[in-house]
PDB file of N, CA and C in Angstrom:
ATOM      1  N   UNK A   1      54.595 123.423  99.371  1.00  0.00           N
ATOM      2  CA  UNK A   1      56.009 123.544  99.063  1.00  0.00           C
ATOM      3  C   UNK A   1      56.124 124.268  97.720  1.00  0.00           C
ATOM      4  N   UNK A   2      57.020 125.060  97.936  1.00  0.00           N
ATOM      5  CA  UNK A   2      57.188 126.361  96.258  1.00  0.00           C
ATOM      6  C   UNK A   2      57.929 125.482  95.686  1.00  0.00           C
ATOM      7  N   UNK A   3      58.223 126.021  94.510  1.00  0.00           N
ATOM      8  CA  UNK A   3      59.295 125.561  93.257  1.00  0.00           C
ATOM      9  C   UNK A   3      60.082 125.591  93.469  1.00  0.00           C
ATOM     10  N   UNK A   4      60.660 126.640  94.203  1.00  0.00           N
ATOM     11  CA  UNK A   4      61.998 127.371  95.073  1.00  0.00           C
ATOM     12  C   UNK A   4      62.504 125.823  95.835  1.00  0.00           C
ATOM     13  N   UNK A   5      62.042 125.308  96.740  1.00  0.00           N
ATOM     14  CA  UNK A   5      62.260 124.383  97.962  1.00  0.00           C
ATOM     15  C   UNK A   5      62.641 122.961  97.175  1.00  0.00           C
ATOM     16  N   UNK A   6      61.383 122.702  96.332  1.00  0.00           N
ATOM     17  CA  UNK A   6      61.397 121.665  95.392  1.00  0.00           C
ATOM     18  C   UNK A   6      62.839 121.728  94.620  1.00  0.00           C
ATOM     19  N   UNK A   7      63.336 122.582  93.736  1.00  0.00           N
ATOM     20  CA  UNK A   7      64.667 122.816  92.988  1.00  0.00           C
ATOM     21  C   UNK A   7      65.433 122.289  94.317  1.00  0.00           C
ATOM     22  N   UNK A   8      65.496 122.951  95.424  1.00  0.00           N
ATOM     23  CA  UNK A   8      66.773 122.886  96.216  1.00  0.00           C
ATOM     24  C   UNK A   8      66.856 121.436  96.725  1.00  0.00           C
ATOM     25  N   UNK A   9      65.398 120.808  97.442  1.00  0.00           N
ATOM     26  CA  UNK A   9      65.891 119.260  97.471  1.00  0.00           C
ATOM     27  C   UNK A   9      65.866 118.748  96.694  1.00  0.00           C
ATOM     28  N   UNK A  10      65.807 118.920  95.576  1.00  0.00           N
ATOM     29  CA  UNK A  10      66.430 117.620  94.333  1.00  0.00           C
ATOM     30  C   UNK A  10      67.746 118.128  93.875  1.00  0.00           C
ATOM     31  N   UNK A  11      68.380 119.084  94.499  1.00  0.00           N
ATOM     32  CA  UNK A  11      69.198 119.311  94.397  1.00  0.00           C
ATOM     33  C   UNK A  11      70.579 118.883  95.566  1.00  0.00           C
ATOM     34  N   UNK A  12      69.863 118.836  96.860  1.00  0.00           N
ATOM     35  CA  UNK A  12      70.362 118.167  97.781  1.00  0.00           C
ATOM     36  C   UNK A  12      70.347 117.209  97.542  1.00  0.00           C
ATOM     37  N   UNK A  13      69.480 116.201  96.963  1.00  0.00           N
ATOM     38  CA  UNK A  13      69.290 114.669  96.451  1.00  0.00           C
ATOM     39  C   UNK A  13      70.279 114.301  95.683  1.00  0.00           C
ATOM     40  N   UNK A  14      70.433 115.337  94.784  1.00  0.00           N
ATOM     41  CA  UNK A  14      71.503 114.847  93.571  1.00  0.00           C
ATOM     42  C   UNK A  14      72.884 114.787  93.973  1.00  0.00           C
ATOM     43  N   UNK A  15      72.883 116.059  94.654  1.00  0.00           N
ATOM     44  CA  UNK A  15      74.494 116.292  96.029  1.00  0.00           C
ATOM     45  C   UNK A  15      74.766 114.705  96.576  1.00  0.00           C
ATOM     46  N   UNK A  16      73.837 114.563  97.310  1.00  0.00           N
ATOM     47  CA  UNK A  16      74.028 113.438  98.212  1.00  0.00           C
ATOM     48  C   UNK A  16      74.167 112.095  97.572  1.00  0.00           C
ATOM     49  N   UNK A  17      73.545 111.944  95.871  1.00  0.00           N
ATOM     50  CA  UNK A  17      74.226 110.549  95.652  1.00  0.00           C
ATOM     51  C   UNK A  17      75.338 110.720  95.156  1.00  0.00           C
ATOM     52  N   UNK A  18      75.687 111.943  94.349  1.00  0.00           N
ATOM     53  CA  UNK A  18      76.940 112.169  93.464  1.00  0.00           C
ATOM     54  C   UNK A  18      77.858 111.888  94.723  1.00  0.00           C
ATOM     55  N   UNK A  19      77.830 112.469  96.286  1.00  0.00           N
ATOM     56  CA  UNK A  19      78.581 111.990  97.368  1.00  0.00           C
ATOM     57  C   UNK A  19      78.315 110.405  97.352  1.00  0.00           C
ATOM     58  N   UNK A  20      77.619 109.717  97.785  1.00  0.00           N
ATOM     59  CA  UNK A  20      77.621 108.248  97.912  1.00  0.00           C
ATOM     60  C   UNK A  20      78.513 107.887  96.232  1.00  0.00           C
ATOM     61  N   UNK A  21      78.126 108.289  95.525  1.00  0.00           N
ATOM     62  CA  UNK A  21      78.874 107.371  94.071  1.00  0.00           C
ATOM     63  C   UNK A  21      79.928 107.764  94.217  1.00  0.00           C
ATOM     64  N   UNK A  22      80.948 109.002  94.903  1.00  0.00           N
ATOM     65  CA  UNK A  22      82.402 109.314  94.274  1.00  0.00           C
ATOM     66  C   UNK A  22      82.808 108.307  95.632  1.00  0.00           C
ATOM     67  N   UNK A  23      82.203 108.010  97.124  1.00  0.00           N
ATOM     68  CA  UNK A  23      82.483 107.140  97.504  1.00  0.00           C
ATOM     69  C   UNK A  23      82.777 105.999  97.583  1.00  0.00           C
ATOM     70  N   UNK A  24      81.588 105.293  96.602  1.00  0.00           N
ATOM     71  CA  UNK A  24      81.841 104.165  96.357  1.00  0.00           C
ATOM     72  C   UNK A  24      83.196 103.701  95.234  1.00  0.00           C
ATOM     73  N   UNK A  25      82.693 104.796  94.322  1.00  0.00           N
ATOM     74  CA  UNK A  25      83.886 104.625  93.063  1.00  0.00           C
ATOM     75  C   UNK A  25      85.342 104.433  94.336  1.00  0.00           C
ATOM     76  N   UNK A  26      85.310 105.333  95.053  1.00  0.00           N
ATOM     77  CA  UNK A  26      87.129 105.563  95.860  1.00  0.00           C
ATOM     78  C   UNK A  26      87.105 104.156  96.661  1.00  0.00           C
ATOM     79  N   UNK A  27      86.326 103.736  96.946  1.00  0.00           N
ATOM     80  CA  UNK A  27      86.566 102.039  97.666  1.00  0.00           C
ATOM     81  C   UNK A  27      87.271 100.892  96.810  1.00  0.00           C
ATOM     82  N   UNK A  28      85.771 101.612  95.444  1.00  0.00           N
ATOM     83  CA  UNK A  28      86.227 100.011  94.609  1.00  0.00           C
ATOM     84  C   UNK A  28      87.645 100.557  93.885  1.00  0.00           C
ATOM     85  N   UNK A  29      88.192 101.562  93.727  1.00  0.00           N
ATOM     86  CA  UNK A  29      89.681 101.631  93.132  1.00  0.00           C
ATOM     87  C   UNK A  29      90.381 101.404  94.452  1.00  0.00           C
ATOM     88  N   UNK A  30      90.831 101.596  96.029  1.00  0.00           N
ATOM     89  CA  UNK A  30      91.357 101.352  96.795  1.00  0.00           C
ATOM     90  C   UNK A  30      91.151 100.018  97.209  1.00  0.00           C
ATOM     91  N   UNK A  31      90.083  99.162  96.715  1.00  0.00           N
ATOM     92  CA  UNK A  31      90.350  97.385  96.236  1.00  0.00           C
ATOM     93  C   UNK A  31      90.615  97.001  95.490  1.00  0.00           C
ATOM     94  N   UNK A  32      90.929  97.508  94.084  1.00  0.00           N
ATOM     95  CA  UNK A  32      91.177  96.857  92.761  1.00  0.00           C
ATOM     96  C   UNK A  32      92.873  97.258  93.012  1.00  0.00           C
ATOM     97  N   UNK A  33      93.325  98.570  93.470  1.00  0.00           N
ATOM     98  CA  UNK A  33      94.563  98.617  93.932  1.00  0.00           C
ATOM     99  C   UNK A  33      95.294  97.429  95.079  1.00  0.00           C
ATOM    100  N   UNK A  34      94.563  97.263  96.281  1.00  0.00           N
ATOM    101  CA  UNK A  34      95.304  96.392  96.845  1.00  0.00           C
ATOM    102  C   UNK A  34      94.893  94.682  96.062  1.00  0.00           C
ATOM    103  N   UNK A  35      94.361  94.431  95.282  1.00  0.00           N
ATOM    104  CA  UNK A  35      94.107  93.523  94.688  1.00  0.00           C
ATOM    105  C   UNK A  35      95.495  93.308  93.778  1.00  0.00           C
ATOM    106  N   UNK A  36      95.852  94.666  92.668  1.00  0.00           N
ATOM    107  CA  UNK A  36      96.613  94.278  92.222  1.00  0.00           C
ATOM    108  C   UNK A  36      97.742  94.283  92.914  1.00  0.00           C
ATOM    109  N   UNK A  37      98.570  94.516  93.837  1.00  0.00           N
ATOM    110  CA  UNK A  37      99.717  94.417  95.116  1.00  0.00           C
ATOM    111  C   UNK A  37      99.548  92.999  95.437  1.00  0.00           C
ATOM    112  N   UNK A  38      98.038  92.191  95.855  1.00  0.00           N
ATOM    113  CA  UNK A  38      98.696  91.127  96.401  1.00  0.00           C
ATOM    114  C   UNK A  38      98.843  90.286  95.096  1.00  0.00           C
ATOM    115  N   UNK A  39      98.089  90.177  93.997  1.00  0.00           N
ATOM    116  CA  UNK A  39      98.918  89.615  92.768  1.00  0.00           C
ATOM    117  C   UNK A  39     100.189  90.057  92.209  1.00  0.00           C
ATOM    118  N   UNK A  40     100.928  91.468  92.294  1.00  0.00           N
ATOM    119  CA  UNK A  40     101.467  91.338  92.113  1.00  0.00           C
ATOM    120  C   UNK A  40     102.965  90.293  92.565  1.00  0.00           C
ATOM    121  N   UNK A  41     102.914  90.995  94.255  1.00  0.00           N
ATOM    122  CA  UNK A  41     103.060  90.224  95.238  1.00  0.00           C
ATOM    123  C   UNK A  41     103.188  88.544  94.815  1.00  0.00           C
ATOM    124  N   UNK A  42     102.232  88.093  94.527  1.00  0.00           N
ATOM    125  CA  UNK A  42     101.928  86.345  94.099  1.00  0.00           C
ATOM    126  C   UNK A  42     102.996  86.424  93.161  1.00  0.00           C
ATOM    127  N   UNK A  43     102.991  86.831  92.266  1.00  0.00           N
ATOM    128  CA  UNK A  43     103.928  87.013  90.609  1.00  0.00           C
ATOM    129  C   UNK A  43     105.350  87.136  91.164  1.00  0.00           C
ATOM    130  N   UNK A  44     105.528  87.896  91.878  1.00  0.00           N
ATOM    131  CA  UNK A  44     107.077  87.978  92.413  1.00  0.00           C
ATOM    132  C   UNK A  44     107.495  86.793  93.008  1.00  0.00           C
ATOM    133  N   UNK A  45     106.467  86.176  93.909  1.00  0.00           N
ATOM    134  CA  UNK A  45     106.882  84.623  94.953  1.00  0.00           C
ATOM    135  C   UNK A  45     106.947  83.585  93.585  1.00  0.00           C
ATOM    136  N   UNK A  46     105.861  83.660  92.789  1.00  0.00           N
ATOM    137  CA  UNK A  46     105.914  82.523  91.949  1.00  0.00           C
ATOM    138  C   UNK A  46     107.508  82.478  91.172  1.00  0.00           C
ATOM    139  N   UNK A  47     107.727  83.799  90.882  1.00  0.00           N
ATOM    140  CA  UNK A  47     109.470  83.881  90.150  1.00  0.00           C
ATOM    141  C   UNK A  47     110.166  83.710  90.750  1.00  0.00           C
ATOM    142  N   UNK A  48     110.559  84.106  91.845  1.00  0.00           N
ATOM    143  CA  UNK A  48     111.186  83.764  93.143  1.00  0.00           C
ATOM    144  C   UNK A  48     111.564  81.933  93.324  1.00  0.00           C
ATOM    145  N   UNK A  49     110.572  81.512  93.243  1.00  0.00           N
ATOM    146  CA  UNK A  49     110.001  79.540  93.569  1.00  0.00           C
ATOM    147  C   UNK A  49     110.951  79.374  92.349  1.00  0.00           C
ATOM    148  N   UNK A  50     110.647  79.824  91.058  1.00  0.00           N
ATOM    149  CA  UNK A  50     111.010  79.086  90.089  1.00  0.00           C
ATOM    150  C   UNK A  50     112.280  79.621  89.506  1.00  0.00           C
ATOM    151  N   UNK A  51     113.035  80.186  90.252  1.00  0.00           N
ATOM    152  CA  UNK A  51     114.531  80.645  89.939  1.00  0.00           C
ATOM    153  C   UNK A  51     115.349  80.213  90.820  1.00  0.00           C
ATOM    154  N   UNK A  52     114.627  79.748  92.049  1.00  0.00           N
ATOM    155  CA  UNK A  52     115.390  78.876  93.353  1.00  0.00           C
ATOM    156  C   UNK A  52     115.433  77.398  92.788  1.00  0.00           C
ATOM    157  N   UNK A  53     114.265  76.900  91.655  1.00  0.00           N
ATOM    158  CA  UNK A  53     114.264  75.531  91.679  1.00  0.00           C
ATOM    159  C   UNK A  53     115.247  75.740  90.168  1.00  0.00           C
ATOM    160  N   UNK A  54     115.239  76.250  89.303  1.00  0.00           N
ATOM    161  CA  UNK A  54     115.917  76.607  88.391  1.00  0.00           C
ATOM    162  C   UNK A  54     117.724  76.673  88.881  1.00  0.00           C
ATOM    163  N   UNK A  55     117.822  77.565  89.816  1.00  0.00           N
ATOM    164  CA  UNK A  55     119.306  77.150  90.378  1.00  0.00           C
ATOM    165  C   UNK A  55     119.607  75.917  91.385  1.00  0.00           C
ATOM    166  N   UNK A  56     118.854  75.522  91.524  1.00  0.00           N
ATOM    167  CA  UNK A  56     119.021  74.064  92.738  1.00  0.00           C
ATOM    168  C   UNK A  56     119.139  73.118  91.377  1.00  0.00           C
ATOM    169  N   UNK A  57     118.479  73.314  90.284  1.00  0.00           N
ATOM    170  CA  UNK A  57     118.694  72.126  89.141  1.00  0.00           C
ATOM    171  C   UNK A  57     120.228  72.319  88.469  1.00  0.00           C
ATOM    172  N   UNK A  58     120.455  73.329  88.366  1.00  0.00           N
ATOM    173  CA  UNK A  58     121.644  73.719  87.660  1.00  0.00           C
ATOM    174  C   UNK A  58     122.936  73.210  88.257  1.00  0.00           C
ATOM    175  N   UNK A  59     122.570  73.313  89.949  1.00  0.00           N
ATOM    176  CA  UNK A  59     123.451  73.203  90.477  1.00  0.00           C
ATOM    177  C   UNK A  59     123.941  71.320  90.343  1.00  0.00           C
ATOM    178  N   UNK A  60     122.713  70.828  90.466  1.00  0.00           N
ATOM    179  CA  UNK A  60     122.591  69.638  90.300  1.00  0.00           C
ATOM    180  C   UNK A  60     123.597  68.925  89.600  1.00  0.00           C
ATOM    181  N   UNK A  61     123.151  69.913  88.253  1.00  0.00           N
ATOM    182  CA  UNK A  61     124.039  69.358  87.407  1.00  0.00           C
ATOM    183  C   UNK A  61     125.644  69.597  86.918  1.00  0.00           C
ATOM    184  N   UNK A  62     125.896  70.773  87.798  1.00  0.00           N
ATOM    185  CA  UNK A  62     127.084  71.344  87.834  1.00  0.00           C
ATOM    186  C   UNK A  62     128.210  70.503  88.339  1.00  0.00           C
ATOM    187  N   UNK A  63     127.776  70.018  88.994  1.00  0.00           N
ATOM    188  CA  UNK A  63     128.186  68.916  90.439  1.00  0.00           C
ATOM    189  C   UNK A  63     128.902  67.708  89.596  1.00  0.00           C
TER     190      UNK A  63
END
């Protein structure tokens, strides 16, 4: 095998993980994204809970 062949598959080598790593990187941000949606998600229900029990008390006392 020449020098020539040698350069080109470690060059295909390097191709092919820089492909596997920009892959992986695009997964783990398209999970850290839906990660933050369903917390955010959570954060909205939790305010939601506590502005329903917040007006059910008020009302309570309105009464």
């Amino acid at each position: 095998m020449g020098m020539k062949d040698q350069f080109q598959d470690k060059a295909e080598q390097l191709k092919e993980q820089a492909r596997q790593a920009a892959g992986k990187a695009k997964n783990e941000a398209s999970e850290r994204a839906s990660q933050g949606q369903r917390r955010e998600r959570t954060e909205d229900e939790t305010r939601r809970a506590q502005q329903e029990a917040q007006d059910r008390f008020d009302q309570d006392y309105d009464a």
